[in-house]
C-alpha atoms as a PDB file:
ATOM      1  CA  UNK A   1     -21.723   6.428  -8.975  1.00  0.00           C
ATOM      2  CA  UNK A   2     -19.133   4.390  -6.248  1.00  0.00           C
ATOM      3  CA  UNK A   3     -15.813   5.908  -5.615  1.00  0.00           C
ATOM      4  CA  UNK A   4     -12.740   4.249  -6.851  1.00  0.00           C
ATOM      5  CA  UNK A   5      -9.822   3.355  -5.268  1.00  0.00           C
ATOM      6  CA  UNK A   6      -6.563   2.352  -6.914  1.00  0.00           C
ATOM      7  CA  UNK A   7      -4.468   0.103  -4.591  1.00  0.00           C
ATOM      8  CA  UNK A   8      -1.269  -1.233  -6.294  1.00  0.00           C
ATOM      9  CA  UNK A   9      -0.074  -4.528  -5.428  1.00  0.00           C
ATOM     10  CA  UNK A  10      -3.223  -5.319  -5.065  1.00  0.00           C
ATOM     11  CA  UNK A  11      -3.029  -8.697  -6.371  1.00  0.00           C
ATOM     12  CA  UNK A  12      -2.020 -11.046  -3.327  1.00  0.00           C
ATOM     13  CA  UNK A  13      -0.704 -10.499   0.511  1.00  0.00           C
ATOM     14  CA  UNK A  14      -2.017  -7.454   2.349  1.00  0.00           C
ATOM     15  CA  UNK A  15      -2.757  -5.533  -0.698  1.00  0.00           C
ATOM     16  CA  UNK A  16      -5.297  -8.153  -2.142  1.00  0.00           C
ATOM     17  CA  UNK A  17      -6.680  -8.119   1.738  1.00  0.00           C
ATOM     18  CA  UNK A  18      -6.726  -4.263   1.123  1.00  0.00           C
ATOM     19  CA  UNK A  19      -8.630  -4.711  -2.249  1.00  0.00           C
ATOM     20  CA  UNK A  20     -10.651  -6.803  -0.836  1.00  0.00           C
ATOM     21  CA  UNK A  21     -12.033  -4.833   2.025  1.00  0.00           C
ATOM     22  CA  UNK A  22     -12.294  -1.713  -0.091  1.00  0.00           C
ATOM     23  CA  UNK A  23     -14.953  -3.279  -2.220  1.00  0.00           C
ATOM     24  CA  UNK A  24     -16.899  -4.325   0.664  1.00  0.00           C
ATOM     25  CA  UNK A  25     -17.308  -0.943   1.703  1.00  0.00           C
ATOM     26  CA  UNK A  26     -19.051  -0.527  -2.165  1.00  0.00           C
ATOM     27  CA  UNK A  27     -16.271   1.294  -3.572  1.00  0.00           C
ATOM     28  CA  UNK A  28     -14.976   0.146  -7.213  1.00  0.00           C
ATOM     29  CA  UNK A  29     -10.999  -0.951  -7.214  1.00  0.00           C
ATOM     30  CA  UNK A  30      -8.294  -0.587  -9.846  1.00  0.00           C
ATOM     31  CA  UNK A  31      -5.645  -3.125  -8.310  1.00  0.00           C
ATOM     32  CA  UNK A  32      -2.063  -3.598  -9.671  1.00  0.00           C
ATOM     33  CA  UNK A  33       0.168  -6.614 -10.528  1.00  0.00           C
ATOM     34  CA  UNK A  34       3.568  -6.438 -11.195  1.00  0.00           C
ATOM     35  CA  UNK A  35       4.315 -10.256 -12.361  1.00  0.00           C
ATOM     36  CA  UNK A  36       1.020 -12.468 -11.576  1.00  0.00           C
ATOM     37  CA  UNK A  37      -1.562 -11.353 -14.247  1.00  0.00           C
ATOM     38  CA  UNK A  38      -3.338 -14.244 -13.120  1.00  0.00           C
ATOM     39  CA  UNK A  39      -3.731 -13.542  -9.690  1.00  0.00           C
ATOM     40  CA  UNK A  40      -4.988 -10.376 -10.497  1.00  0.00           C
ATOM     41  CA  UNK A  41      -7.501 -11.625 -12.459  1.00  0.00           C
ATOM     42  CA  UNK A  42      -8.750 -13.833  -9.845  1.00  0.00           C
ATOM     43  CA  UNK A  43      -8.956 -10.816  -7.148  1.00  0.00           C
ATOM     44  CA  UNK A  44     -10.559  -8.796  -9.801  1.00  0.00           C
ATOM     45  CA  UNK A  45     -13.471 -11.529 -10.056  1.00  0.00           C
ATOM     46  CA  UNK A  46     -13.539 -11.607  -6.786  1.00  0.00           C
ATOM     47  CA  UNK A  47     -14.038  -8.234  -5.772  1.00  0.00           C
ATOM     48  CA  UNK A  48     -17.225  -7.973  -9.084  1.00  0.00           C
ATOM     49  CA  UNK A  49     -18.668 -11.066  -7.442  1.00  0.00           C
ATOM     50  CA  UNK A  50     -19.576  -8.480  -4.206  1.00  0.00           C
ATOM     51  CA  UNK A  51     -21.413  -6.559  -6.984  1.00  0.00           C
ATOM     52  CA  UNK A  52     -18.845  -3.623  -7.110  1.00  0.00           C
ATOM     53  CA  UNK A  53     -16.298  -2.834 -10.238  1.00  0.00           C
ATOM     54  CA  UNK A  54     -12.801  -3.689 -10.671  1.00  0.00           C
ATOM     55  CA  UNK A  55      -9.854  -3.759 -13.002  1.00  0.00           C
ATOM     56  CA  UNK A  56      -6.365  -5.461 -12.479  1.00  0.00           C
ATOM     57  CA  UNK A  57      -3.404  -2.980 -14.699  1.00  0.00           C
ATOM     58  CA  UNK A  58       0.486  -3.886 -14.638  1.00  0.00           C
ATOM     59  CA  UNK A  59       2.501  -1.810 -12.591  1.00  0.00           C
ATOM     60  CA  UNK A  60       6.251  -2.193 -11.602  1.00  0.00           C
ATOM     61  CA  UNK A  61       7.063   0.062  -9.454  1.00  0.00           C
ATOM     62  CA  UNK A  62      10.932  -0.390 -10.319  1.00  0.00           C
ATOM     63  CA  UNK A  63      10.900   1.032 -13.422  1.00  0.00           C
ATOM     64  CA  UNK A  64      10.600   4.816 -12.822  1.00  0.00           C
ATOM     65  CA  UNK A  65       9.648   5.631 -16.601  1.00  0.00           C
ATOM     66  CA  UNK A  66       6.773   3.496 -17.158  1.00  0.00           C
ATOM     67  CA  UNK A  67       4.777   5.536 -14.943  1.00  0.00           C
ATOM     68  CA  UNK A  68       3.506   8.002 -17.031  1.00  0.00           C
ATOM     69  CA  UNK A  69       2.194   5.163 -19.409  1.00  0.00           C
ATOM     70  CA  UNK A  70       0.938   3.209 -16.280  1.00  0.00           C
ATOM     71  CA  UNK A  71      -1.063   6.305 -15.719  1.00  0.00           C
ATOM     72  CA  UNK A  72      -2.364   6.753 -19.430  1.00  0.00           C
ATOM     73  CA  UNK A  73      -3.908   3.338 -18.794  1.00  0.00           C
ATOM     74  CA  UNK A  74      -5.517   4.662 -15.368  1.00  0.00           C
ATOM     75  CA  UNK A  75      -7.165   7.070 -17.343  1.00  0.00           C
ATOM     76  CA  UNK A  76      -8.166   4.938 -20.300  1.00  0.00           C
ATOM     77  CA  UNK A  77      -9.397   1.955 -18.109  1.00  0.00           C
ATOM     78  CA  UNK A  78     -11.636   5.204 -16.112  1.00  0.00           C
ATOM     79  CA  UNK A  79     -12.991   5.883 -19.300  1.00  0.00           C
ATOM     80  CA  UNK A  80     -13.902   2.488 -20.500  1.00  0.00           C
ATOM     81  CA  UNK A  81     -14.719   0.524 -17.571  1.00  0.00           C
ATOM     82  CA  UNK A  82     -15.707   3.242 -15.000  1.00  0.00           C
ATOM     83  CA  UNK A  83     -17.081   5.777 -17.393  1.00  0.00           C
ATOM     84  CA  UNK A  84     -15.590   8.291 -15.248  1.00  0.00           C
ATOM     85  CA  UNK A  85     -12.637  10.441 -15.490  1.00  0.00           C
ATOM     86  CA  UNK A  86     -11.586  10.560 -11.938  1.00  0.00           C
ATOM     87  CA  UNK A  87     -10.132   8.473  -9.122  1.00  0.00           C
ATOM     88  CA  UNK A  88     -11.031   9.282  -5.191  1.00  0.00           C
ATOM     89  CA  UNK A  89      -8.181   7.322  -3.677  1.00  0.00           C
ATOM     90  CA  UNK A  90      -5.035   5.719  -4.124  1.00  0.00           C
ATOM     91  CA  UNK A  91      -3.115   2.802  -1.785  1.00  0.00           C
ATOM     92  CA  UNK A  92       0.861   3.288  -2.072  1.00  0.00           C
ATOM     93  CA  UNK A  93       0.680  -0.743  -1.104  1.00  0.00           C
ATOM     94  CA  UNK A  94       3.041  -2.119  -4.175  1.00  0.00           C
ATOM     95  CA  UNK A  95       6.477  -3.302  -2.472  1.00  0.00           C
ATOM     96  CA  UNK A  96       9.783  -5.404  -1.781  1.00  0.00           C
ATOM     97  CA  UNK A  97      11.497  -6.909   0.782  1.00  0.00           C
ATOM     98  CA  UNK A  98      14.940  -7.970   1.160  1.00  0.00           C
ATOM     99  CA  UNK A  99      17.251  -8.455   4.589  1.00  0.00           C
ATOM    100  CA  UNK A 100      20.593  -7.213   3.856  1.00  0.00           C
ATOM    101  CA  UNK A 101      22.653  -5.873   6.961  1.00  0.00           C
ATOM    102  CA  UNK A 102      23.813  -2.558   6.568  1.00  0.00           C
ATOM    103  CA  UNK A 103      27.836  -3.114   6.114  1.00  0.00           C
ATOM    104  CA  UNK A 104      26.484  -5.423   2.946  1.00  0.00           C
ATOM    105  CA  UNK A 105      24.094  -3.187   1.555  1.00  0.00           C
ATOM    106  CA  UNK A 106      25.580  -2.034  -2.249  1.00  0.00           C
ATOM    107  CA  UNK A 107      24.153   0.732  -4.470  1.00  0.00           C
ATOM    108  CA  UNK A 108      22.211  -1.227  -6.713  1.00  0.00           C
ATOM    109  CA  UNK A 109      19.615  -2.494  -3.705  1.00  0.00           C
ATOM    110  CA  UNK A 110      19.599   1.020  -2.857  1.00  0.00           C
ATOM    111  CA  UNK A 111      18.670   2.274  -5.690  1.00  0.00           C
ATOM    112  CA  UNK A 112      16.607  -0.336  -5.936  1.00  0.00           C
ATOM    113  CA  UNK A 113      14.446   0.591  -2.553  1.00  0.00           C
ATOM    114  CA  UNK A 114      14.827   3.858  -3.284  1.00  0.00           C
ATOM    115  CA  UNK A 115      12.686   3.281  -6.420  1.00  0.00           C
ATOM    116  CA  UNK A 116      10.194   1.046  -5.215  1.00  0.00           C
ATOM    117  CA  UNK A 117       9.498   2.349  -1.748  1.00  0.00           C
ATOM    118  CA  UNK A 118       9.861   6.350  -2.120  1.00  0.00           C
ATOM    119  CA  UNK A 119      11.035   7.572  -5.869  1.00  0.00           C
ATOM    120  CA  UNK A 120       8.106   6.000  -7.582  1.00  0.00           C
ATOM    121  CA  UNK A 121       5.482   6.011  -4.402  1.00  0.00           C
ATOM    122  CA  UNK A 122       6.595  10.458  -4.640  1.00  0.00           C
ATOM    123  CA  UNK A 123       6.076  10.878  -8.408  1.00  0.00           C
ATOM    124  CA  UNK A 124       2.497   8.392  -9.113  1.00  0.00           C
ATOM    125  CA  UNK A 125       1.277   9.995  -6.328  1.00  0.00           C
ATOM    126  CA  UNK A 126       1.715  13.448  -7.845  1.00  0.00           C
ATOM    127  CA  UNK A 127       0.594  12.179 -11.321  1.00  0.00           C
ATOM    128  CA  UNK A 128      -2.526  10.465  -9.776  1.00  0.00           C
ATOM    129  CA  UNK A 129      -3.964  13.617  -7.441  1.00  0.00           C
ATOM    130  CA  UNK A 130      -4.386  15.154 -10.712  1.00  0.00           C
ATOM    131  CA  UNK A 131      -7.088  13.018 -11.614  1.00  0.00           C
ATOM    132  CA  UNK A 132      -8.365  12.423  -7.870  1.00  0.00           C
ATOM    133  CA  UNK A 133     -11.452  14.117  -7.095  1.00  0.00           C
ATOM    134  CA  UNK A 134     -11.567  16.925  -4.699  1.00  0.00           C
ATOM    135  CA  UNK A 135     -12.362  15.397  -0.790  1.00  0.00           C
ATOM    136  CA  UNK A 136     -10.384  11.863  -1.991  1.00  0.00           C
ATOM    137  CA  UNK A 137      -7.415   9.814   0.366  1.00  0.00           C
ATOM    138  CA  UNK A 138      -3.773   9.198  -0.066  1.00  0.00           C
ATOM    139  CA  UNK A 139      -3.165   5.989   2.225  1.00  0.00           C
ATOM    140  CA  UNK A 140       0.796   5.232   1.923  1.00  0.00           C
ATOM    141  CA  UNK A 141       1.978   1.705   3.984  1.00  0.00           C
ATOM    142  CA  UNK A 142       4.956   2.307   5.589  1.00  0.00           C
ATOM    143  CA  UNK A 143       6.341   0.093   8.483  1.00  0.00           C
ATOM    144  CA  UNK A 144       6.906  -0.773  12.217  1.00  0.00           C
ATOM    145  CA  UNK A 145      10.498  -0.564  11.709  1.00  0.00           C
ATOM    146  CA  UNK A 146      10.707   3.264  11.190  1.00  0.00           C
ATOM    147  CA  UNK A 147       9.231   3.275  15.001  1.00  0.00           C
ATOM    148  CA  UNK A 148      12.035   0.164  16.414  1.00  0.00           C
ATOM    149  CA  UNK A 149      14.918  -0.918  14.637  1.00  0.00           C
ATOM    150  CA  UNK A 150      15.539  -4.225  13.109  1.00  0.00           C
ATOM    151  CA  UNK A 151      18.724  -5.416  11.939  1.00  0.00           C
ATOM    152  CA  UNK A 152      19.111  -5.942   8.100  1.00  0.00           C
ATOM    153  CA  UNK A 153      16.383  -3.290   7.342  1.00  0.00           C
ATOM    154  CA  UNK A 154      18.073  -0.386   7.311  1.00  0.00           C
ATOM    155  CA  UNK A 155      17.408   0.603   3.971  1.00  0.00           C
ATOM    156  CA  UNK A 156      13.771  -0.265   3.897  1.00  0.00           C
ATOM    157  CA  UNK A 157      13.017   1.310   7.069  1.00  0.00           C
ATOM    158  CA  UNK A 158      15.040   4.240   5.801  1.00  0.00           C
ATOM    159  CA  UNK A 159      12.691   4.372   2.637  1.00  0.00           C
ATOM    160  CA  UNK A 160       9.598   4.105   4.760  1.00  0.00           C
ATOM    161  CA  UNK A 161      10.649   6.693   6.923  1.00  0.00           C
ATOM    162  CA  UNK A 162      11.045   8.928   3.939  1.00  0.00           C
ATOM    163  CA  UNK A 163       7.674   7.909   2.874  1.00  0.00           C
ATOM    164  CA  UNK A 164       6.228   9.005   6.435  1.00  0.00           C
ATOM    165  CA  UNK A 165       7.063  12.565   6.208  1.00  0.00           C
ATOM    166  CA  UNK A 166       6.278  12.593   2.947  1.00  0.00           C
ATOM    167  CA  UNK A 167       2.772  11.772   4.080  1.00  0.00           C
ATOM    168  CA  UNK A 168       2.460  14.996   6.271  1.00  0.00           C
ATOM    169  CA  UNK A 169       3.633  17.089   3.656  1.00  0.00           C
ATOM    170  CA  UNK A 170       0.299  15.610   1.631  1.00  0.00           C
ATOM    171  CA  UNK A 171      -1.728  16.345   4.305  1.00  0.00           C
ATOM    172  CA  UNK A 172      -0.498  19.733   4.124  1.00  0.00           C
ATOM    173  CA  UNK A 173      -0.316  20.638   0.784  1.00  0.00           C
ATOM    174  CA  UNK A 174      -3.650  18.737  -0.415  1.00  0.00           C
ATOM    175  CA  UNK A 175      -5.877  19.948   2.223  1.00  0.00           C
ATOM    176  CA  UNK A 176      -7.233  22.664   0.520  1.00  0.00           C
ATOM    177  CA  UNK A 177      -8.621  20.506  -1.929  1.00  0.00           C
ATOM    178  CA  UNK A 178     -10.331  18.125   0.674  1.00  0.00           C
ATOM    179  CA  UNK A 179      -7.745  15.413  -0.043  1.00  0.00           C
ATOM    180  CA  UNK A 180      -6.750  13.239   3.496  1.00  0.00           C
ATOM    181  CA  UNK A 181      -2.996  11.822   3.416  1.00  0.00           C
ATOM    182  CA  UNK A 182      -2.338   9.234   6.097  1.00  0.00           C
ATOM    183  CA  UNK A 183      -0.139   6.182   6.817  1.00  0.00           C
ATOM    184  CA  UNK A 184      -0.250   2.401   7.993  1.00  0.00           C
ATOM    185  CA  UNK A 185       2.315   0.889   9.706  1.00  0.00           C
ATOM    186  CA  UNK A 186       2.319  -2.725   9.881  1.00  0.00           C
ATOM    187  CA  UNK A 187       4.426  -4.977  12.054  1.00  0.00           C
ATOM    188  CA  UNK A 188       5.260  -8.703  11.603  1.00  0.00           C
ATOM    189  CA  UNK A 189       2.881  -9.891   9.272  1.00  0.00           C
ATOM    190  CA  UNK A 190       2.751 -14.055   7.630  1.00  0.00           C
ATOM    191  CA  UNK A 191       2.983 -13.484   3.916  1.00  0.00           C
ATOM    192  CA  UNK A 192       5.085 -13.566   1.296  1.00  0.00           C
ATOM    193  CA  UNK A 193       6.711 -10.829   1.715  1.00  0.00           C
ATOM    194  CA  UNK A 194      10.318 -10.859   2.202  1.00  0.00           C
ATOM    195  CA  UNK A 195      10.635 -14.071   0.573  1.00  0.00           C
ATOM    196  CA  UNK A 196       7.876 -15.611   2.977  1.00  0.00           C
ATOM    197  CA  UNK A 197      10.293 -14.581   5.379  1.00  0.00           C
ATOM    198  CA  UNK A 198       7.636 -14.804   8.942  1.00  0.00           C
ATOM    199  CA  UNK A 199       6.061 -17.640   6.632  1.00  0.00           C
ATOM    200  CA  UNK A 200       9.005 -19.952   6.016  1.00  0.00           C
ATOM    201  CA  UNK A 201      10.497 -19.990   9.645  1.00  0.00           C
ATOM    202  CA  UNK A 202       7.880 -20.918  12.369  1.00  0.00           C
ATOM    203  CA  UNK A 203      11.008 -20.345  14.665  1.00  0.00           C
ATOM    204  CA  UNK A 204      11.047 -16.903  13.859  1.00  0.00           C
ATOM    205  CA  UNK A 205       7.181 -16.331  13.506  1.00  0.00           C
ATOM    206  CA  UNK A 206       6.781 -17.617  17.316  1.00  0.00           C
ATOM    207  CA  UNK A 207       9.559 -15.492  18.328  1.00  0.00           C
ATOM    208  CA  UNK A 208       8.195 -12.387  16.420  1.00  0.00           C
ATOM    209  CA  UNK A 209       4.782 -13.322  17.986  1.00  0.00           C
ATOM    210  CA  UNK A 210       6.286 -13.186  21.717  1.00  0.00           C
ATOM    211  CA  UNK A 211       7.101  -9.257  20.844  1.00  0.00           C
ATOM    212  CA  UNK A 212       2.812  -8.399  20.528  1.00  0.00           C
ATOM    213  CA  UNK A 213       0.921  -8.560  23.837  1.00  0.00           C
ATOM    214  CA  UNK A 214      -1.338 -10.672  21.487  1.00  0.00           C
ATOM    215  CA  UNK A 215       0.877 -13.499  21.783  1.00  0.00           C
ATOM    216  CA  UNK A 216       1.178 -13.689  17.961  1.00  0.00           C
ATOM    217  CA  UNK A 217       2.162 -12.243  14.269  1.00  0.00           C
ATOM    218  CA  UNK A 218      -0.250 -10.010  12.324  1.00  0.00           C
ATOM    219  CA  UNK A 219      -2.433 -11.790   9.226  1.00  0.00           C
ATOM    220  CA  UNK A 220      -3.292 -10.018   6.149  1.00  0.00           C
ATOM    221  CA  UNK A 221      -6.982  -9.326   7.313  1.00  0.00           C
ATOM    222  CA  UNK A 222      -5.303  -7.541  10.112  1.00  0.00           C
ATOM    223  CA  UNK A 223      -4.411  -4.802   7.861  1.00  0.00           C
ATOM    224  CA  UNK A 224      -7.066  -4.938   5.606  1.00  0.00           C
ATOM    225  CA  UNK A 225      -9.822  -3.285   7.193  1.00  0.00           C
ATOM    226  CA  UNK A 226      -7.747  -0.474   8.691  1.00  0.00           C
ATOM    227  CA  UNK A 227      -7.220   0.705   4.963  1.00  0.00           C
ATOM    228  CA  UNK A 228     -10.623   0.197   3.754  1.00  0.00           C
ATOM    229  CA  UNK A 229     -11.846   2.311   7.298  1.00  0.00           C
ATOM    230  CA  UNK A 230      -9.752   5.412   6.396  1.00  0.00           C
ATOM    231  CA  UNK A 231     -11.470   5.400   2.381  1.00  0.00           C
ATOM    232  CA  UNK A 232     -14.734   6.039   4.272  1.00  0.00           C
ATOM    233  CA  UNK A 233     -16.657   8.992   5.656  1.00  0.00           C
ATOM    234  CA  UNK A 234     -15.687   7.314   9.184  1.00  0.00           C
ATOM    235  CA  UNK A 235     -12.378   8.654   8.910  1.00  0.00           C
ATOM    236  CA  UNK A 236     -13.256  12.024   7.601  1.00  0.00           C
ATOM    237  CA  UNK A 237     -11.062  13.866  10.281  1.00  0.00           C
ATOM    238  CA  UNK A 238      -8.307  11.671  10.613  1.00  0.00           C
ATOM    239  CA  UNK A 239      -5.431  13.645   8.532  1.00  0.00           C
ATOM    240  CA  UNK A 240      -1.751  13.255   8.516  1.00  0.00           C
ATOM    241  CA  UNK A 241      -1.440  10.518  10.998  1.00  0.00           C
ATOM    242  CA  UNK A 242       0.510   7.263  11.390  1.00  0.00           C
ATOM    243  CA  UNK A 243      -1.523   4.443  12.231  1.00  0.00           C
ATOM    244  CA  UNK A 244       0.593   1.576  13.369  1.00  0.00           C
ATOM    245  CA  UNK A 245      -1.501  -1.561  13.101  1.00  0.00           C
ATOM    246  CA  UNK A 246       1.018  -3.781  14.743  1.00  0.00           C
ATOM    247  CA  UNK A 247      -0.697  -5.687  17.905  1.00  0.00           C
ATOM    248  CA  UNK A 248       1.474  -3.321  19.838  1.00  0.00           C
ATOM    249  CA  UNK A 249       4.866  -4.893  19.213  1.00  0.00           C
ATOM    250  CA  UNK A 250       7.495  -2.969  21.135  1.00  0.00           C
ATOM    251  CA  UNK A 251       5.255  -1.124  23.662  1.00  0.00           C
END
């Protein structure tokens, strides 16, 4: 039977890229959506056209109390679809992006973050290791910015940062049950995220892409096969670690 992997926001951007790569390592997928059922679809046919299972479910992260139904569905999709009872790893992908400089930043956008990047990242990762097979892997995405600052993300970066340590503490507290926590740190990447923030401006893209040795920003695919690498026997002994995949911006 192939492992499964649940990766939410796995329906376009880097998480689809994430999705994707998972299932060509032969492990089944249970990607989210929050408001594109059809893209989901699409990734989901995508992914069973490598010969591998896969299921898209709703998911908004926002909304703190629909995660214990969200998680109902896990289970019942498992059953149905996976006959199987158990997940091996989970993707804390699903995310916003806003720019707001600090001075502006009000309560609701906090509150806001707060849910989507760290409240509800904390509390479906609890519910979900108690279906997650013994020897699975927690990967969480956090950011570049929690290692250099940029202005107007001081609230996501602060999030992200919270997610980090958060991360160690898995590593910590799950190891006795074989379960690897780690984290991915992406820099600049052309999506669209943020609005299509890098994707929108070439302006800022090229200047963004002066910051990377590489001479450019990251891609989806970039990310991709990082994620899929640490659901694999490969990455057995890496535990509790931030991997910034980044083209070293800021070295």
């Amino acid at each position: 039977m192939n492992k499964i992997a649940i990766v939410t926001g796995g329906s376009r951007g880097l998480g689809k890229d994430m999705a994707l790569s998972i299932a060509k390592k032969g492990i089944d997928v249970i990607l989210t959506y929050n408001t594109n059922e059809a893209l989901a679809i699409e990734v989901v046919k995508e992914i069973e056209s490598m010969g591998v299972k896969a299921a898209a479910l709703h998911l908004n992260m926002s909304d703190f109390n629909s995660l214990t139904g969200f998680v109902q569905n896990v289970s019942s999709v498992l059953a149905a679809h996976f006959n199987t009872n158990h997940v091996d790893f989970i993707v804390n992908n699903a995310g916003m992006g806003k720019t707001v400089p600090f001075i502006e930043v009000s309560e609701a956008i906090f509150d806001d973050f707060l849910n989507v990047h760290f409240k509800s990242v904390y509390f479906l990762t609890q519910k979900i290791v108690a279906i997650m097979n013994d020897g699975g892997a927690i990967i969480n995405i956090s950011t570049g910015t929690t290692r250099f600052s940029n202005p107007g993300y001081s609230v996501y970066a602060s999030m992200k940062g919270a997610i980090e340590v958060f991360t160690k503490y898995l590593a910590k507290e799950l190891g006795p049950k074989g379960i690897r926590a780690n984290v991915i740190a992406p820099g600049p990447v052309e999506t669209d995220f943020n609005n299509g923030a890098i994707k929108n401006s070439p302006q800022f893209k090229a200047m963004l892409g002066t910051m990377s040795p590489l001479g450019r920003v990251g891609a989806a695919d970039d990310l991709g096969g990082v994620v899929a690498f640490l659901c694999t026997e490969d990455a057995k002994w890496i535990n509790g670690q931030r991997l910034e995949v980044s083209g070293g911006i800021n070295i």
